[in-house]
C-alpha atoms as a PDB file:
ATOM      1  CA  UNK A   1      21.588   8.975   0.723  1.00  0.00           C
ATOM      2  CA  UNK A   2      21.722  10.390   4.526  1.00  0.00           C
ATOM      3  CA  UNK A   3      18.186   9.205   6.028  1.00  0.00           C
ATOM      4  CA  UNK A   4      18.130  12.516   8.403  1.00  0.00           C
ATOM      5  CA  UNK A   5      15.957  15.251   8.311  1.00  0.00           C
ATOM      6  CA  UNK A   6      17.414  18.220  10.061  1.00  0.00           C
ATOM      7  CA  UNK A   7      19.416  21.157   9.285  1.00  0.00           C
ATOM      8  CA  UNK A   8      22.119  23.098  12.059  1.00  0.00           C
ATOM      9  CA  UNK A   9      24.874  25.502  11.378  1.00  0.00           C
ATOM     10  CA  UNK A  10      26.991  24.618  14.262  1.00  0.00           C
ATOM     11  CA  UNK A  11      26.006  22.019  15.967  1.00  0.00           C
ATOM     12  CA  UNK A  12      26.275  19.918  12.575  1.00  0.00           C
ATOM     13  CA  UNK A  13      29.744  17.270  13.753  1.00  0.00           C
ATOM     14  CA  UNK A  14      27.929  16.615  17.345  1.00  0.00           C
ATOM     15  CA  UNK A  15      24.412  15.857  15.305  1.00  0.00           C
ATOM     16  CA  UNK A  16      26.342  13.259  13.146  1.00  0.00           C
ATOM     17  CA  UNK A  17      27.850  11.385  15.860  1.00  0.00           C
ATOM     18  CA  UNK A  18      24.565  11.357  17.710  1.00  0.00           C
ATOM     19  CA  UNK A  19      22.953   9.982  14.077  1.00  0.00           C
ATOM     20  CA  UNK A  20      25.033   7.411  14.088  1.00  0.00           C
ATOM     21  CA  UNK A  21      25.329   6.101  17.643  1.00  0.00           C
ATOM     22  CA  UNK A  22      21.082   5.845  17.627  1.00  0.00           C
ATOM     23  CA  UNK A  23      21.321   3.575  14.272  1.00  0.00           C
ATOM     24  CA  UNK A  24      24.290   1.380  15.552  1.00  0.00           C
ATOM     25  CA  UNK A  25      22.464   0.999  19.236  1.00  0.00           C
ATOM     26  CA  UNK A  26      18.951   0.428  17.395  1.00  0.00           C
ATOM     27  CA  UNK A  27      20.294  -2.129  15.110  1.00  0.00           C
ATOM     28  CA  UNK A  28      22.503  -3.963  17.690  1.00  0.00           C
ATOM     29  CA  UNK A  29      19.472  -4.605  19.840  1.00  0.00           C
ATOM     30  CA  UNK A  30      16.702  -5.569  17.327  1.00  0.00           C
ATOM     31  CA  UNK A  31      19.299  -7.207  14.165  1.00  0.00           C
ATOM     32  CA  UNK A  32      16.809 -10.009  14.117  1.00  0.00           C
ATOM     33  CA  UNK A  33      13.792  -7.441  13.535  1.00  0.00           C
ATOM     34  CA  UNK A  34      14.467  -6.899   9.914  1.00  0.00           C
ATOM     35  CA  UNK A  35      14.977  -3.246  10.121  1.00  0.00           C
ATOM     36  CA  UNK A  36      15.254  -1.516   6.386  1.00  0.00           C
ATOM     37  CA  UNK A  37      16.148   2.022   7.548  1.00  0.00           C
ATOM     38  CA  UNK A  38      16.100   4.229  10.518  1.00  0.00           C
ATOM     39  CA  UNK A  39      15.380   8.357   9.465  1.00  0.00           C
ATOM     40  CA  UNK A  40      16.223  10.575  12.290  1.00  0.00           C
ATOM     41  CA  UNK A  41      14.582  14.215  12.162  1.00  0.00           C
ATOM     42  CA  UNK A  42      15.024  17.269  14.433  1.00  0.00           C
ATOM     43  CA  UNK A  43      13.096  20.152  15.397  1.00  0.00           C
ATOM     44  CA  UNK A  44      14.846  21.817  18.415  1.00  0.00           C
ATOM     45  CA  UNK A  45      15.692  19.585  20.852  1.00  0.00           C
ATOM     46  CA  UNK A  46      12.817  16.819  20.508  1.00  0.00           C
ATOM     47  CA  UNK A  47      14.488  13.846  17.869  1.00  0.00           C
ATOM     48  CA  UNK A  48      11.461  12.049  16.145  1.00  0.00           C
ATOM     49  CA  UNK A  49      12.863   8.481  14.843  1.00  0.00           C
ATOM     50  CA  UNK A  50      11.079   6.196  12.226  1.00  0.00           C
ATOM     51  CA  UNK A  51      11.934   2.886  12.295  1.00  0.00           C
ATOM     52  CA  UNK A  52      11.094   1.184   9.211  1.00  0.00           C
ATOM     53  CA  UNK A  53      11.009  -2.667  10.516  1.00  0.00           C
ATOM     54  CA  UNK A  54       9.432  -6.407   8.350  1.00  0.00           C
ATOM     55  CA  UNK A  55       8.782  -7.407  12.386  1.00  0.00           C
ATOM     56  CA  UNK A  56       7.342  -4.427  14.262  1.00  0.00           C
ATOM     57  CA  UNK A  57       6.158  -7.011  16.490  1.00  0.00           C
ATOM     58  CA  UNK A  58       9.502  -7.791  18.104  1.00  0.00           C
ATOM     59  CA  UNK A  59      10.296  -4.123  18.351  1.00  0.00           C
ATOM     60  CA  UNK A  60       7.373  -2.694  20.151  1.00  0.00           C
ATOM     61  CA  UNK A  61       7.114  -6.074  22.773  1.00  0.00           C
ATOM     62  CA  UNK A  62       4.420  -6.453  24.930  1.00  0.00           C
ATOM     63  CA  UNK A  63       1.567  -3.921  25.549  1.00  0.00           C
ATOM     64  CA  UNK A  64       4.835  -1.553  24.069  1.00  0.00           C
ATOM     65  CA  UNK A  65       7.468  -2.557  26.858  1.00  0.00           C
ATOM     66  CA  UNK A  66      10.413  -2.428  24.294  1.00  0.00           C
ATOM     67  CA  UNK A  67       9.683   0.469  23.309  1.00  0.00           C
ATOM     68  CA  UNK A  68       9.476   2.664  26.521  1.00  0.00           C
ATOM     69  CA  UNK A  69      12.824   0.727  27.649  1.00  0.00           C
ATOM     70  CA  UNK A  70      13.909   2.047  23.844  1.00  0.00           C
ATOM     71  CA  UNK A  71      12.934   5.460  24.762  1.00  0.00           C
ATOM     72  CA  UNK A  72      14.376   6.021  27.895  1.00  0.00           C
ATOM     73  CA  UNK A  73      18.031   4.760  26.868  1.00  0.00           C
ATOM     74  CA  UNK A  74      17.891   7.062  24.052  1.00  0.00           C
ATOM     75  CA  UNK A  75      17.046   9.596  26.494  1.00  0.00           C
ATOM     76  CA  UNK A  76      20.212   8.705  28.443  1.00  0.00           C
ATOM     77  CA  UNK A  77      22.567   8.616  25.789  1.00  0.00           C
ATOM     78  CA  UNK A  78      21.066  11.947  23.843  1.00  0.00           C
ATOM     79  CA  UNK A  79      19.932  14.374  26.712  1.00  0.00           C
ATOM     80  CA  UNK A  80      16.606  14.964  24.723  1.00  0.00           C
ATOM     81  CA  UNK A  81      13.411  14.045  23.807  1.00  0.00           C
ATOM     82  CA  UNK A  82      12.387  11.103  21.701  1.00  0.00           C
ATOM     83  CA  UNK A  83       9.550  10.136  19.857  1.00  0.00           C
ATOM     84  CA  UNK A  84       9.531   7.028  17.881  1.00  0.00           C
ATOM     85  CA  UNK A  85       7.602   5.862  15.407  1.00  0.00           C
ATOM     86  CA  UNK A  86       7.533   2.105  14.228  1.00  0.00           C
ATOM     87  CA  UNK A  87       6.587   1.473  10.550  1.00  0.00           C
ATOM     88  CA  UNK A  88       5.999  -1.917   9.052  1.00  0.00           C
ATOM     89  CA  UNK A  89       7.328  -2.814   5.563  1.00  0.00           C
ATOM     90  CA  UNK A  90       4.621  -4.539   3.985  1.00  0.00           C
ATOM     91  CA  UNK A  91       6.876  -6.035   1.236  1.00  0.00           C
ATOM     92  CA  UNK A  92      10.555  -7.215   2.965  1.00  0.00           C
ATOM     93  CA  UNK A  93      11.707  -9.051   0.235  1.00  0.00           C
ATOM     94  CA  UNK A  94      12.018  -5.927  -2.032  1.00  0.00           C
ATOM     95  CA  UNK A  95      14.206  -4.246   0.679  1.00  0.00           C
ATOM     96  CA  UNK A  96      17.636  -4.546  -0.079  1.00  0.00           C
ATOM     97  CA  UNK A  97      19.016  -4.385   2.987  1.00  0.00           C
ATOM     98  CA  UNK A  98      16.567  -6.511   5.102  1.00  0.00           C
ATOM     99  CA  UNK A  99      17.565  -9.133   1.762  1.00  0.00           C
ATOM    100  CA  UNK A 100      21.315  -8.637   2.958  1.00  0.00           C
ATOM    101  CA  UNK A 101      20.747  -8.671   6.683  1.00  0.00           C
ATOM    102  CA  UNK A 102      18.378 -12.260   6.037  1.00  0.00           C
ATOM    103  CA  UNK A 103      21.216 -13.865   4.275  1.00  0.00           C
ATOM    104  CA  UNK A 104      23.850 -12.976   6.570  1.00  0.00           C
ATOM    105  CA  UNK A 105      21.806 -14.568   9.548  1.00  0.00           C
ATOM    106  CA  UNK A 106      21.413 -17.458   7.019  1.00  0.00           C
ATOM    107  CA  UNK A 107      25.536 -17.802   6.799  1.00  0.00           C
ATOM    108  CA  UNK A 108      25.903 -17.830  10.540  1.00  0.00           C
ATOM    109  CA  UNK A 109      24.257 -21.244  10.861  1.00  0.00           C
ATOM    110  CA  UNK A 110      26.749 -22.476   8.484  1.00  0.00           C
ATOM    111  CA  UNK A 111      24.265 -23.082   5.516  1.00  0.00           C
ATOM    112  CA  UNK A 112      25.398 -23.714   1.903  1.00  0.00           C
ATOM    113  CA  UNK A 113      25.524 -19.863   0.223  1.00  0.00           C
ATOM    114  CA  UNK A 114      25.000 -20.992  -3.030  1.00  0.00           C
ATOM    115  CA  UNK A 115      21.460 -22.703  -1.796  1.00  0.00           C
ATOM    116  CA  UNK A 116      20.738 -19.087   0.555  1.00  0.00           C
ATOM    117  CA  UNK A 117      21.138 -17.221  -2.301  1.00  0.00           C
ATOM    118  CA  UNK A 118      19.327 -19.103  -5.195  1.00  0.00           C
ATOM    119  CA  UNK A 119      16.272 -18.981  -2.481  1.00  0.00           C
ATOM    120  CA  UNK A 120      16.436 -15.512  -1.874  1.00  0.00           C
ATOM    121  CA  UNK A 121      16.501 -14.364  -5.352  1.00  0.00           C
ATOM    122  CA  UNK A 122      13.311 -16.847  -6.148  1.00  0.00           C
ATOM    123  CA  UNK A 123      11.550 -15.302  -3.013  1.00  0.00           C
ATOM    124  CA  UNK A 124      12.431 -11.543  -4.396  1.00  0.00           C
ATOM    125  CA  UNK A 125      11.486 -12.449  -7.538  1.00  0.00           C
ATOM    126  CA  UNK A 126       8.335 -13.790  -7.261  1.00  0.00           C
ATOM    127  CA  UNK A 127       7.210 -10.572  -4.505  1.00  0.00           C
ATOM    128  CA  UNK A 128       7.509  -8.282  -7.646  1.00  0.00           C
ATOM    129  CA  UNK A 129      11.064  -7.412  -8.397  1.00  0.00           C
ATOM    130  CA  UNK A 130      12.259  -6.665 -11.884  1.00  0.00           C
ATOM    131  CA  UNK A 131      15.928  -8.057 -11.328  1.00  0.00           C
ATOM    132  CA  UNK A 132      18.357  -8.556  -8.513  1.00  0.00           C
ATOM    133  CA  UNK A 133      22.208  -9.139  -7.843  1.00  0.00           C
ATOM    134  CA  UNK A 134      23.762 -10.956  -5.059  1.00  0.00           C
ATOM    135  CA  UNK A 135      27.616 -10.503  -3.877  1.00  0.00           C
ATOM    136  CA  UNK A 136      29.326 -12.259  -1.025  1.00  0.00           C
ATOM    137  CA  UNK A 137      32.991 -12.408  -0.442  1.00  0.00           C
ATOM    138  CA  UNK A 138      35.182 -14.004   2.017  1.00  0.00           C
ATOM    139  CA  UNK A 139      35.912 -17.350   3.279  1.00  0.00           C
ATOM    140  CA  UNK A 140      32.998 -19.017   1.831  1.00  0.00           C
ATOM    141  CA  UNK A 141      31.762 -22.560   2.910  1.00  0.00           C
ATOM    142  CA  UNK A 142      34.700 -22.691   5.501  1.00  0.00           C
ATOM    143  CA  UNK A 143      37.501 -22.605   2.071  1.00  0.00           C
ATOM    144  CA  UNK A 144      41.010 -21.789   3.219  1.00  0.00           C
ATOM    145  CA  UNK A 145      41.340 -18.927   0.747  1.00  0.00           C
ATOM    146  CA  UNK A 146      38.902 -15.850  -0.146  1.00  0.00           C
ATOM    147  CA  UNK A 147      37.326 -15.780  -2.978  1.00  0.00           C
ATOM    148  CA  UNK A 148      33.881 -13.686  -4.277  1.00  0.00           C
ATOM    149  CA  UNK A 149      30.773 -15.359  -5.500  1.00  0.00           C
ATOM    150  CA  UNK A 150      27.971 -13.529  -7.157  1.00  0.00           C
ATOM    151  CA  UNK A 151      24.292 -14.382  -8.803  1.00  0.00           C
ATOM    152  CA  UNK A 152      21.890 -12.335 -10.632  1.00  0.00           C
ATOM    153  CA  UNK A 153      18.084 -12.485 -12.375  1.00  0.00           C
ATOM    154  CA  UNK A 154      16.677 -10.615 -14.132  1.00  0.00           C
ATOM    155  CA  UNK A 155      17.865  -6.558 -14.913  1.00  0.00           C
ATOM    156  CA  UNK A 156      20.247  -4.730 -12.550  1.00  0.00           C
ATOM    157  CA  UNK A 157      20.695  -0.979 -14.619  1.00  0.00           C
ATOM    158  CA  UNK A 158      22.664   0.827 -12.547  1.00  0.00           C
ATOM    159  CA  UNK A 159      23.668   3.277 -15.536  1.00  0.00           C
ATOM    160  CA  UNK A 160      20.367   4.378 -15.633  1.00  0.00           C
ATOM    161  CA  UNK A 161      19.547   7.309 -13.350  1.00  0.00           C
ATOM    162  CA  UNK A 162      15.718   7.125 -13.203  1.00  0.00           C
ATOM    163  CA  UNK A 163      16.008   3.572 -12.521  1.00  0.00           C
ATOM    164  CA  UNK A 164      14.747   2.612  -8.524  1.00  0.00           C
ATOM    165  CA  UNK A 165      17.580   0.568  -7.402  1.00  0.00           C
ATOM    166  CA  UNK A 166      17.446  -0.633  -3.375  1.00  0.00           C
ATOM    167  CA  UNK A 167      20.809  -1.072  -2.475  1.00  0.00           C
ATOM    168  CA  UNK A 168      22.368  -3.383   0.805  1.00  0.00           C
ATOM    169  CA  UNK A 169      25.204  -4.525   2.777  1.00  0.00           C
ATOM    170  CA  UNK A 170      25.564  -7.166   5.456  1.00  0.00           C
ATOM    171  CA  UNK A 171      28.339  -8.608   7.269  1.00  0.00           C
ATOM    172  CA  UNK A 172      28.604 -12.142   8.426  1.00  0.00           C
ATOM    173  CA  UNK A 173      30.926 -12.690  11.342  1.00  0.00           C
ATOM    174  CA  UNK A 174      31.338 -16.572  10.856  1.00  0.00           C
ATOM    175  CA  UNK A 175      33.601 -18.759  13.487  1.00  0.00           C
ATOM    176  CA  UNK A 176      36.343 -18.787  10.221  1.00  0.00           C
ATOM    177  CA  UNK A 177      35.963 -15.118   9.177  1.00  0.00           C
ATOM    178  CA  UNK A 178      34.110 -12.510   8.133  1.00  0.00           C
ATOM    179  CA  UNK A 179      31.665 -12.495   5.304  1.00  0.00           C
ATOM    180  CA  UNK A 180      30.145  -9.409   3.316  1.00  0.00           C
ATOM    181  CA  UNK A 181      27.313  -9.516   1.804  1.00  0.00           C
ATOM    182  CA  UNK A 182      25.970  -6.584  -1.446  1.00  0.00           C
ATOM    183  CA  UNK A 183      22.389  -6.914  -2.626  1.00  0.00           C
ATOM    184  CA  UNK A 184      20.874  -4.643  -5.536  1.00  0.00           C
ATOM    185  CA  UNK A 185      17.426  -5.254  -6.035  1.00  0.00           C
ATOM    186  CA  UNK A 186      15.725  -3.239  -9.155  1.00  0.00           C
ATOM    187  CA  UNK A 187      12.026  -2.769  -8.325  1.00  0.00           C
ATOM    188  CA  UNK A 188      10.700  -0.227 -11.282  1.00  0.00           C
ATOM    189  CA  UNK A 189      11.926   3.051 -13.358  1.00  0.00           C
ATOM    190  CA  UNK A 190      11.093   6.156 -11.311  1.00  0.00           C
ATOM    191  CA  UNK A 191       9.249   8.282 -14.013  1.00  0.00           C
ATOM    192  CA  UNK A 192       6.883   5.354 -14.422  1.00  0.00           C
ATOM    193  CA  UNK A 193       6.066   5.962 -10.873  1.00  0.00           C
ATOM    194  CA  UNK A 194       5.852   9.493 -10.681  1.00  0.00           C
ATOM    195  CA  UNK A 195       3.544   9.417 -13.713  1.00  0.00           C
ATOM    196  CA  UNK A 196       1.777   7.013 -11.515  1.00  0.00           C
ATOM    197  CA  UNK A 197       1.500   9.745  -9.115  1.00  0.00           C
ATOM    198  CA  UNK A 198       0.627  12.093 -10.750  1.00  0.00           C
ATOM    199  CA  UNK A 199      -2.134  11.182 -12.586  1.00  0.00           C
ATOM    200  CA  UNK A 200      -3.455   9.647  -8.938  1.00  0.00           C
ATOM    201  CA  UNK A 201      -2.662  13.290  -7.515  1.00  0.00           C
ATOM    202  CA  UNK A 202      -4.219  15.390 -10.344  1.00  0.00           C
ATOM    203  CA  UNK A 203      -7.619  14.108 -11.063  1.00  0.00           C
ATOM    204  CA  UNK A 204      -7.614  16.134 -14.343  1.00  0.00           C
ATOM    205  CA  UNK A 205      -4.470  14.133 -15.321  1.00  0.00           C
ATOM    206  CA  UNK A 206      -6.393  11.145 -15.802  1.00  0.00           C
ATOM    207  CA  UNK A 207      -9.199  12.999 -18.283  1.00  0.00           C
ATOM    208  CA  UNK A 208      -6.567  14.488 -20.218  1.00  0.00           C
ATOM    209  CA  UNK A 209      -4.997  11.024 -20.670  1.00  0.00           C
ATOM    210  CA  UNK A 210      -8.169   9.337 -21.740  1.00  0.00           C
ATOM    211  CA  UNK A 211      -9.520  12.404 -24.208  1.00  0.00           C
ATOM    212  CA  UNK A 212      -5.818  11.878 -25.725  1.00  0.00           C
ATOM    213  CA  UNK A 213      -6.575   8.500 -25.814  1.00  0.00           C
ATOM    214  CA  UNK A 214      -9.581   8.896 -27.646  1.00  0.00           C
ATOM    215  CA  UNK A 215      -8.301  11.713 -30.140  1.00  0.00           C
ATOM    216  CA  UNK A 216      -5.804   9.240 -30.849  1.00  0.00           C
ATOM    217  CA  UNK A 217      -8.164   6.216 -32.092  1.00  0.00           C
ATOM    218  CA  UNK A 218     -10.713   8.525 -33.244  1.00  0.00           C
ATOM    219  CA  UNK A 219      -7.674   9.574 -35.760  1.00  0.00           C
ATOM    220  CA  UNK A 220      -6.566   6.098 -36.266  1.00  0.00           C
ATOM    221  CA  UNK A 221     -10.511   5.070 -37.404  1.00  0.00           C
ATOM    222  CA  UNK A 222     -10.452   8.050 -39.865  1.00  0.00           C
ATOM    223  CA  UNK A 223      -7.055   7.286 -41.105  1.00  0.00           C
ATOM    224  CA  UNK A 224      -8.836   3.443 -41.375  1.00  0.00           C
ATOM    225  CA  UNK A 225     -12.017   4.737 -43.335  1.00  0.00           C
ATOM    226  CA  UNK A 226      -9.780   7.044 -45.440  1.00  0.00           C
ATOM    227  CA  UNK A 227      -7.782   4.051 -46.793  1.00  0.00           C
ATOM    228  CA  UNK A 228     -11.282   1.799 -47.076  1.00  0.00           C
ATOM    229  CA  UNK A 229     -12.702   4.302 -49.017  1.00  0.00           C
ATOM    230  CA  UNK A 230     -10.036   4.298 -51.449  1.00  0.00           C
ATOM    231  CA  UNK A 231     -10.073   1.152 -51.527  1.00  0.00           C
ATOM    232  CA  UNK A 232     -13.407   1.282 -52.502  1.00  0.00           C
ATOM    233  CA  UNK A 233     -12.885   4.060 -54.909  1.00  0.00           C
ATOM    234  CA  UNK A 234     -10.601   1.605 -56.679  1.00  0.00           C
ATOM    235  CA  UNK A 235     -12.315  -1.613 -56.469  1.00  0.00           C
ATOM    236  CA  UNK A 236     -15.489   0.827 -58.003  1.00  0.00           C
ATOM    237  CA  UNK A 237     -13.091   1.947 -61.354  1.00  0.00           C
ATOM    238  CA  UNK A 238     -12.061  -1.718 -62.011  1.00  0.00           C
ATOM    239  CA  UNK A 239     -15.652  -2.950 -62.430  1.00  0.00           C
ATOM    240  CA  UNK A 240     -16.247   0.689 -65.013  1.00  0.00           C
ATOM    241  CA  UNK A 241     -13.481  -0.713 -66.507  1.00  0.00           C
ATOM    242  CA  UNK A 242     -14.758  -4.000 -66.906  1.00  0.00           C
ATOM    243  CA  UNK A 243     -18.182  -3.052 -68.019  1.00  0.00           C
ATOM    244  CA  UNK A 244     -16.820  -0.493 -70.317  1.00  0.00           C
ATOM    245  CA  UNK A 245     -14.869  -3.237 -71.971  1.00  0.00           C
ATOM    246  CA  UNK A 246     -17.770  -5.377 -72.198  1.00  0.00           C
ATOM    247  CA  UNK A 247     -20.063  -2.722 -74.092  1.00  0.00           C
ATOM    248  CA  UNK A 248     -17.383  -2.162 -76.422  1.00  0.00           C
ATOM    249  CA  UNK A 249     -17.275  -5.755 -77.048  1.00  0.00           C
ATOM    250  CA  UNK A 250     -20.993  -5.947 -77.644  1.00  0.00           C
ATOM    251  CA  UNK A 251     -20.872  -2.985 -80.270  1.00  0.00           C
ATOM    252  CA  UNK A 252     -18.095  -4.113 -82.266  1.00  0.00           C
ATOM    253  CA  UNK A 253     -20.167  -6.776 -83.893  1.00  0.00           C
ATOM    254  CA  UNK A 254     -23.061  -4.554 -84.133  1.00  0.00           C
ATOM    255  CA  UNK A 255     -21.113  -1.863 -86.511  1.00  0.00           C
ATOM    256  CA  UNK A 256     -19.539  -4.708 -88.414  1.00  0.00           C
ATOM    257  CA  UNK A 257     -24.030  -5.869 -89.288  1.00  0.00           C
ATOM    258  CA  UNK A 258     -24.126  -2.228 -89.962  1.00  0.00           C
ATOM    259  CA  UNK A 259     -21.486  -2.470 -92.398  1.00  0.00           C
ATOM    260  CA  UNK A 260     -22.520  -5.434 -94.291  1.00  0.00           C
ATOM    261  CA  UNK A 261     -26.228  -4.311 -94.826  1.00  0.00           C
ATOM    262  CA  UNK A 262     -24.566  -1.293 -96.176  1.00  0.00           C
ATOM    263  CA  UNK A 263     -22.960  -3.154 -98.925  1.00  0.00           C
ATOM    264  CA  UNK A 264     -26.014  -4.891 -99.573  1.00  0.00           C
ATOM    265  CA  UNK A 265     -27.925  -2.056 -99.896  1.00  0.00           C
ATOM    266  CA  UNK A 266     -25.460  -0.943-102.470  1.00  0.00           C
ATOM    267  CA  UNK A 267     -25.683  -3.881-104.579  1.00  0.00           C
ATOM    268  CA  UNK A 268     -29.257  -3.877-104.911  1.00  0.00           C
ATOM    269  CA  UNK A 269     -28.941  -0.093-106.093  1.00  0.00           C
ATOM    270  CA  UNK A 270     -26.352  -0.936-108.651  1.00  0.00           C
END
């Protein structure tokens, strides 16, 4: 995905190159800021540029001195006017490529990958990630030959299109080589969040959601009192039963009396 926001017919080649000179000069000067993305948008010849940053501290200075210097080199190299615009990332650890950028740092000082990267999956995993997947490759630990290493938690589906997967890549530029580093970071299924959105957006949404809520278990308790009445119904026809059987019980004997003071009543006639 391009993070730009402009649209040229001719001028489209020169716009590109400019793109991508601002992004490699902004992240050459602040790579320790933690900087996720940079979207570039146009509107004649003003350039408006977000910079989505973990540390907007480090990029703005002090009292802002960073970024007028910032803003006046752009200036140079562009021959237009800048704005810029510094948003913080409330939640680095989700961002794939401020994940891939840490850990890349984290291999420059020589540290054990296998311990960088079993800490930065705990840490994205316990900010609210669903699964993630770490791949380096290179001359690991100092090792004569190359080799690629990889570790993953949790689910990575990156079959499914309305999953949300934040991709990154890093490079490590160790004294014995250089190192790449490929995070994938699965934070949650994009319909879920749209219907999310939606139902914040449209406050009718919500309403129709709870009335079909409530059609539904006022369906389920009449389905319930349906099957408890029959229940009853039944339980009502075995006691019937039950007493009918009993009266017939109690008669028999009573026609059988009947029968012998018949007979008697015979014999006395005779």
């Amino acid at each position: 995905m391009w993070d730009a926001k402009w649209f040229s017919k001719r001028n489209v080649p020169d716009f590109i190159q400019e793109d991508l000179a601002i992004r490699d000069f902004i992240k050459k000067k602040f790579f320790n800021a933690g900087i996720g993305k940079i979207i570039i948008e146009r509107a004649g010849k003003s350039i408006r540029v977000n910079i989505y940053t973990a540390r907007p501290g480090l990029v703005i200075g002090k009292r802002g001195s960073d970024i007028e210097v910032l803003k006046t080199e752009m200036e140079q190299m562009t021959d237009s006017q800048i704005n810029i615009n510094i948003i913080p990332i409330k939640k680095p650890e989700l961002d794939a490529q401020i994940v891939a950028e840490d850990i890349a740092q984290q291999l420059l000082k020589r540290g054990s990958f296998r311990r960088i990267l079993k800490k930065t999956i705990s840490r994205s995993m316990a900010g609210g990630a669903q699964g993630i997947k770490i791949k380096v490759s290179g001359r690991l630990n100092g090792a004569e030959i190359a080799r690629t290493e990889w570790m993953k938690e949790g689910r990575i589906p990156l079959q499914t299109l309305k999953a949300n997967i934040c991709y990154g890549f890093a490079e490590s530029n160790t004294s014995y080589g250089k190192i790449g580093v490929k995070v994938w970071i699965f934070i949650e299924d994009d319909f879920e969040k749209k219907l999310k959105q939606r139902i914040a957006g449209d406050p009718g949404a919500a309403e129709k959601a709870k009335t079909s809520r409530e059609s539904t278990d006022g369906k389920e308790k009449v389905a319930q009192d349906k099957e408890e009445s029959k229940a009853g119904s039944q339980a009502a026809g075995d006691v019937v039963e039950t007493k009918s059987v009993d009266e017939v019980k109690k008669v028999e004997p009573d026609k059988s009396d009947s029968k012998v003071d018949s007979s008697e009543d015979k014999k006395t006639v005779e």
